[in-house]
N, C-alpha and C. Protein backbone atom coordinates (compact mmCIF):
# COMPACT_ATOMS: atom_id res chain seq x y z
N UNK A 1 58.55 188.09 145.25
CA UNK A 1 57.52 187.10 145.05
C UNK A 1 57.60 186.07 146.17
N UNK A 2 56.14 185.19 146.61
CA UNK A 2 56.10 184.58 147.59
C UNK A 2 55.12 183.37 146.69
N UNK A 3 56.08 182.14 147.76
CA UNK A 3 55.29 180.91 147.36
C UNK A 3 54.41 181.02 148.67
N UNK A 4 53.46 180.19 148.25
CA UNK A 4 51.78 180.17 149.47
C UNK A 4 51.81 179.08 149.14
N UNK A 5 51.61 177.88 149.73
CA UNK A 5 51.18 176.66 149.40
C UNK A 5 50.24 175.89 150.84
N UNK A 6 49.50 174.90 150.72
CA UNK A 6 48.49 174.19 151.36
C UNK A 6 49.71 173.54 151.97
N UNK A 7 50.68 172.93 150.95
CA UNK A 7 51.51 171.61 151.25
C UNK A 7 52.59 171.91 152.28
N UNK A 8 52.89 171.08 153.05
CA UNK A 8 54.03 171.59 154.07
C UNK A 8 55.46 172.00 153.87
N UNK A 9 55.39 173.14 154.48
CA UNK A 9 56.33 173.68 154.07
C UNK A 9 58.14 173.40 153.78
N UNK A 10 58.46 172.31 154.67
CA UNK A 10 59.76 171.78 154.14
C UNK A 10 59.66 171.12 152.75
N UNK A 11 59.31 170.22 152.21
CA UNK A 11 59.06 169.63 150.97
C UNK A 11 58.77 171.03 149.68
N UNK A 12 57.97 171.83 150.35
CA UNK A 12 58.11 172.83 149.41
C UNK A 12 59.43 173.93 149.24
N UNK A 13 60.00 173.90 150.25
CA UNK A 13 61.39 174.50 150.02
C UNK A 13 62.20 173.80 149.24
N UNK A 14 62.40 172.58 149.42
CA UNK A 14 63.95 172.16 149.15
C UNK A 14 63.04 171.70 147.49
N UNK A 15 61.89 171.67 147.11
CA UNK A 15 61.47 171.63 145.33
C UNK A 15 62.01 172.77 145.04
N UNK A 16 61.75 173.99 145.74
CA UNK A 16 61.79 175.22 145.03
C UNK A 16 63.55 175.44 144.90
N UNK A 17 64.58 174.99 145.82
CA UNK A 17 65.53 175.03 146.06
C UNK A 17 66.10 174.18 144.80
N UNK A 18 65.86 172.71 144.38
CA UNK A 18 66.20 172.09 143.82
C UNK A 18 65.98 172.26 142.18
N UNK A 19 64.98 173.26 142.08
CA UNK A 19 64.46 174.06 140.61
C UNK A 19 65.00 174.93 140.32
N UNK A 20 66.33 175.47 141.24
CA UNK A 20 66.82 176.98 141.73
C UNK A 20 65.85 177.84 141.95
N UNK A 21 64.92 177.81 142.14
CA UNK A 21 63.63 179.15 142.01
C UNK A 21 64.00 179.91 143.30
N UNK A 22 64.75 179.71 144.47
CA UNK A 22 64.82 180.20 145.28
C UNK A 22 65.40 181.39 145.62
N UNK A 23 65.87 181.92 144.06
CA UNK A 23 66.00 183.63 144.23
C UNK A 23 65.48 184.31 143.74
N UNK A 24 64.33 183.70 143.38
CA UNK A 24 62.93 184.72 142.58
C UNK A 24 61.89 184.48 144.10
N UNK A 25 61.89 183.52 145.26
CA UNK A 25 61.18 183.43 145.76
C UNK A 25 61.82 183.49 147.57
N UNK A 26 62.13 184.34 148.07
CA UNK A 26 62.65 184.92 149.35
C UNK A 26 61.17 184.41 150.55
N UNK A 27 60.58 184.38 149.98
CA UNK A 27 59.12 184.15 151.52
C UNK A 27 58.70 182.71 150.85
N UNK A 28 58.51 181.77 151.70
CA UNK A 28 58.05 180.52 150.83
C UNK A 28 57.40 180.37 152.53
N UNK A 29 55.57 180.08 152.25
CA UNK A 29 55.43 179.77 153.59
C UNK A 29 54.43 178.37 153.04
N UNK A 30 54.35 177.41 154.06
CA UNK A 30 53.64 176.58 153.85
C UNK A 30 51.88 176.09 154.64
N UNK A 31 51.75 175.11 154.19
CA UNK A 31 50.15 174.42 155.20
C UNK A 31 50.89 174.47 156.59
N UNK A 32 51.56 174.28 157.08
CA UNK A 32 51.59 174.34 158.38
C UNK A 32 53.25 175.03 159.07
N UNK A 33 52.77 176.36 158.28
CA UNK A 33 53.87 177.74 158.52
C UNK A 33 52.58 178.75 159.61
N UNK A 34 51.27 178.38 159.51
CA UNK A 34 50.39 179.46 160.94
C UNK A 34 49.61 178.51 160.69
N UNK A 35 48.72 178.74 161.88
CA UNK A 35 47.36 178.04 162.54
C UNK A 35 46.46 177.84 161.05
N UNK A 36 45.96 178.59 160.31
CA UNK A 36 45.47 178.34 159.40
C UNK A 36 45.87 178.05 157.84
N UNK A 37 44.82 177.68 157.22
CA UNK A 37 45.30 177.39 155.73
C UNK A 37 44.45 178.29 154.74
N UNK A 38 45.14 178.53 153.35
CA UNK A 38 44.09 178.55 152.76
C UNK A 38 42.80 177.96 152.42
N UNK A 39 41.96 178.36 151.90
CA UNK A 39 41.69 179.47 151.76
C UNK A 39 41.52 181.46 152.38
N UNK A 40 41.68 180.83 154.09
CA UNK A 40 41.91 182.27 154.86
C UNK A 40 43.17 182.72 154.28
N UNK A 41 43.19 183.87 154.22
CA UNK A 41 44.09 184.90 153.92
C UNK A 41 45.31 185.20 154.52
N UNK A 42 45.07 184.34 155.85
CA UNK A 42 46.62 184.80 156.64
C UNK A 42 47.91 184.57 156.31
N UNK A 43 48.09 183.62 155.48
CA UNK A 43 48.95 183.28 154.87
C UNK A 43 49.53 184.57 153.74
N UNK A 44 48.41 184.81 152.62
CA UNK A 44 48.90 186.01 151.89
C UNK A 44 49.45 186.96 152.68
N UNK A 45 48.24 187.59 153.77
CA UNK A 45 49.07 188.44 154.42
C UNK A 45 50.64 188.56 154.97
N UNK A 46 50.46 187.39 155.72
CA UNK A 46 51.93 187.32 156.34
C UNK A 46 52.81 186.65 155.02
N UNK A 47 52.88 186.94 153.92
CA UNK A 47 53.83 187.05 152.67
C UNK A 47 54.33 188.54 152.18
N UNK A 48 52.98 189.28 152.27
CA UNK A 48 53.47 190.65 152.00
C UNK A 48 54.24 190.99 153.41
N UNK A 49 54.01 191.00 154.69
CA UNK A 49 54.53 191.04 155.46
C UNK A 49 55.95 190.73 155.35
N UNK A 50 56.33 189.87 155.12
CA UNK A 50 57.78 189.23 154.98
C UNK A 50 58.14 189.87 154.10
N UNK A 51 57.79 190.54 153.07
CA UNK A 51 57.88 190.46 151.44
C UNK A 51 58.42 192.40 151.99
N UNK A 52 57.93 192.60 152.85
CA UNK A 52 57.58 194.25 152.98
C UNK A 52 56.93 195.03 152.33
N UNK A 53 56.07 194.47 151.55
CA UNK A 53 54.87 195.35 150.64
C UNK A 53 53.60 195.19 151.07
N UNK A 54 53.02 196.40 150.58
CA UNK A 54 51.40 196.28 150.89
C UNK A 54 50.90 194.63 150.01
N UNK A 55 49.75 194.70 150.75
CA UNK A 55 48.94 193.69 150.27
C UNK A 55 48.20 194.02 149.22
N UNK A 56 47.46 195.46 149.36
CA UNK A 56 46.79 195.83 148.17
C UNK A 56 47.32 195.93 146.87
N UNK A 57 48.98 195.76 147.13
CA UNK A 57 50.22 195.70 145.51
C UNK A 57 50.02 194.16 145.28
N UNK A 58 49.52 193.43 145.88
CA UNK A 58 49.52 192.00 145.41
C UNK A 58 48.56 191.41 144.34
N UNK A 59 49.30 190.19 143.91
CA UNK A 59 48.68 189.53 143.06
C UNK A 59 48.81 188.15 143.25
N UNK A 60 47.44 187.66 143.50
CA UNK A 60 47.78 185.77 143.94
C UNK A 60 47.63 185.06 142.60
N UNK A 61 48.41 184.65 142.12
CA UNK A 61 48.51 183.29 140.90
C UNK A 61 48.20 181.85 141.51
N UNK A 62 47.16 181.45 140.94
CA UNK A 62 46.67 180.45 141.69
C UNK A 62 46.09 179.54 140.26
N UNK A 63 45.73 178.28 141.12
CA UNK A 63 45.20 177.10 140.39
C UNK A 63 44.28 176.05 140.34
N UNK A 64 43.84 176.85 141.60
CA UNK A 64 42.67 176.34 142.06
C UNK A 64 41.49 176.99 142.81
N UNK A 65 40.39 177.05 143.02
CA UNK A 65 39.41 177.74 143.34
C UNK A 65 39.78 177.98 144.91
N UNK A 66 40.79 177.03 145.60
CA UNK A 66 40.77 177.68 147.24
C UNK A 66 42.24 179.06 146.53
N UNK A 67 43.00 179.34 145.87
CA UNK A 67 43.47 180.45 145.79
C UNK A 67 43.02 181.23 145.60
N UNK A 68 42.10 181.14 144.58
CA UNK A 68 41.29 182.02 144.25
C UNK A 68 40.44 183.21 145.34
N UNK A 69 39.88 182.07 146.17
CA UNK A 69 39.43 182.18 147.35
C UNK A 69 40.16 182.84 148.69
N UNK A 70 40.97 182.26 148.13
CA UNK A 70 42.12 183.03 149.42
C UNK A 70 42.34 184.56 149.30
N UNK A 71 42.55 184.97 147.75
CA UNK A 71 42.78 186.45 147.22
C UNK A 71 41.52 187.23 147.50
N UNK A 72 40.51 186.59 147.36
CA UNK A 72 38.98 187.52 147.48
C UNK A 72 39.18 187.54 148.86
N UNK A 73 39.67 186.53 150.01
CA UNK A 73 39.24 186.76 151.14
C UNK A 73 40.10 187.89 151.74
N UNK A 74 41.43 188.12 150.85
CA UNK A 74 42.56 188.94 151.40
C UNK A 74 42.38 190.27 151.03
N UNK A 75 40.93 190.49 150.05
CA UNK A 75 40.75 191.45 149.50
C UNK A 75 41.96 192.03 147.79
N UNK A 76 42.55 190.93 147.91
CA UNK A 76 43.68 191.29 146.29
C UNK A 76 42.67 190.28 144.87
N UNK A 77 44.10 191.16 143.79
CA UNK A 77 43.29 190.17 142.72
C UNK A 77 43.86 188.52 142.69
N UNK A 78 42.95 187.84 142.24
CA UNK A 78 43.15 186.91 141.75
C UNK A 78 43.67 186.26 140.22
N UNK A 79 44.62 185.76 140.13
CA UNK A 79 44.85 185.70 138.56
C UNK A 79 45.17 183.78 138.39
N UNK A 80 43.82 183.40 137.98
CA UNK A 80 43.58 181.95 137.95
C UNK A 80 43.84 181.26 136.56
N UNK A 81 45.19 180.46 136.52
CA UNK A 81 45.78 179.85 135.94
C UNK A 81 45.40 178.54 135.41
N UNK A 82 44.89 178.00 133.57
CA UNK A 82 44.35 177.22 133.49
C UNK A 82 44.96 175.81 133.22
N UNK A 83 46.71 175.41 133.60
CA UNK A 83 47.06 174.61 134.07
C UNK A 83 47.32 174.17 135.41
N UNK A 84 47.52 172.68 135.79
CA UNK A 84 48.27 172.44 136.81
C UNK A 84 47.41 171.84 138.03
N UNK A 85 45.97 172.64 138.10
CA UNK A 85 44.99 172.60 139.37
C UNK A 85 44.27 171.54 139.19
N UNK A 86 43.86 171.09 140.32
CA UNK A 86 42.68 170.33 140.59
C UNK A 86 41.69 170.90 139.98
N UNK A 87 41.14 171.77 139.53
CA UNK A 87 39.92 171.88 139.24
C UNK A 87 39.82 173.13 138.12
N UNK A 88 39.33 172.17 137.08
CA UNK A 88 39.46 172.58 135.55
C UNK A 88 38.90 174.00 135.21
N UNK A 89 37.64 173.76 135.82
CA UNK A 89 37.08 175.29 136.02
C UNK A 89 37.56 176.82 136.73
N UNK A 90 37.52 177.39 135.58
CA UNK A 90 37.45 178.64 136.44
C UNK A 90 36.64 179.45 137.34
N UNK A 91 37.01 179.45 138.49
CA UNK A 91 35.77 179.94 139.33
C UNK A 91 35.75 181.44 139.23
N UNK A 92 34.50 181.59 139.75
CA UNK A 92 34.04 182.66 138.85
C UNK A 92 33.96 183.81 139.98
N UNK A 93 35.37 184.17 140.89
CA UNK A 93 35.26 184.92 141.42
C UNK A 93 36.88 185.31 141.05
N UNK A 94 37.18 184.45 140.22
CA UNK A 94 38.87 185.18 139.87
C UNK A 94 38.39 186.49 139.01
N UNK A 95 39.85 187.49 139.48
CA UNK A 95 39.80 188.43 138.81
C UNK A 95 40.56 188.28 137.34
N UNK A 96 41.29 187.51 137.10
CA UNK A 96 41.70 187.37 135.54
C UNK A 96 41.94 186.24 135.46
N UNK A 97 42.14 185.44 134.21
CA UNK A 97 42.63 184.06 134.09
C UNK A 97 43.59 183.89 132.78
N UNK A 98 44.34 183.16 133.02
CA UNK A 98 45.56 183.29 131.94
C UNK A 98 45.78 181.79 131.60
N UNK A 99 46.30 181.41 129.98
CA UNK A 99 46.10 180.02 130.01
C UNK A 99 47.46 179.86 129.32
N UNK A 100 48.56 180.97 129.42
CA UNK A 100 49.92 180.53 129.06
C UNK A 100 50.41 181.25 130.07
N UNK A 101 51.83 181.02 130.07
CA UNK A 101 52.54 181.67 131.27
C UNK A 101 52.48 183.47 130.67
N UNK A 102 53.07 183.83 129.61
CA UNK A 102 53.18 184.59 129.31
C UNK A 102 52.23 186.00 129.74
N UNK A 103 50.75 185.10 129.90
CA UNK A 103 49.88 186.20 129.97
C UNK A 103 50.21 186.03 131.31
N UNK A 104 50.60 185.37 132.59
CA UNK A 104 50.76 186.03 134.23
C UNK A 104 51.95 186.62 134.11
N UNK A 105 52.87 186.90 133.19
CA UNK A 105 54.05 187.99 133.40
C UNK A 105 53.15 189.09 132.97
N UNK A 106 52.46 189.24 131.76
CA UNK A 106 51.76 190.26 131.13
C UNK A 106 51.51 191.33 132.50
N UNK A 107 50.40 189.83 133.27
CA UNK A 107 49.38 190.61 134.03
C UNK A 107 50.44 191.62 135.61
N UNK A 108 51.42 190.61 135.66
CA UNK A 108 51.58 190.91 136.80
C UNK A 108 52.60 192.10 136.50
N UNK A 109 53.04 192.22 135.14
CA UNK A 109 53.93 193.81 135.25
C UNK A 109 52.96 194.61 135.15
């Protein structure tokens, strides 16, 4: 599993570090880990990349309509999460939406 985030990427390490999450999460790239941000896709990509899996095995968990966005643009599904995001709505290009954790383990085994 890979963290993707907008936010820069040191601050997002040492949270994920300080939550221990950092051995469920080996690729952690941030807003200014490449030239672009989400919503472009390069980011997903270069996660599976790191990750060594196809992209088409992916699944973006997201919380806001630019993840969402990011997965359609990467060509994967989207699985839009109804805590946490800026923006309450589900946009209506996610491919599933889950409103406990339980259902993104569901989805993603």
């Amino acid at each position: 599993m890979a963290v993707v985030t907008n936010k820069p990427l040191e601050p997002a390490r040492i949270l994920i570090q300080r939550l221990e999450l950092d051995g469920f999460f080996p690729v952690v790239l941030g807003g200014d880990s490449l030239p672009t941000k989400k919503p472009d896709p390069a980011m997903l990509r270069e996660a599976a990349t790191q990750l060594g899996v196809d992209l088409a095995d992916c699944l973006m968990v997201g919380d806001s309509d630019v993840d969402i966005a990011a997965a359609k643009a990467a060509g994967i599904a989207g699985l839009w999460v109804s805590w946490g995001g800026f923006h309450p709505d589900q946009p209506a290009s996610a491919a599933f939406r889950a409103d406990h954790f339980s259902e993104v383990v569901e989805l993603a085994l």
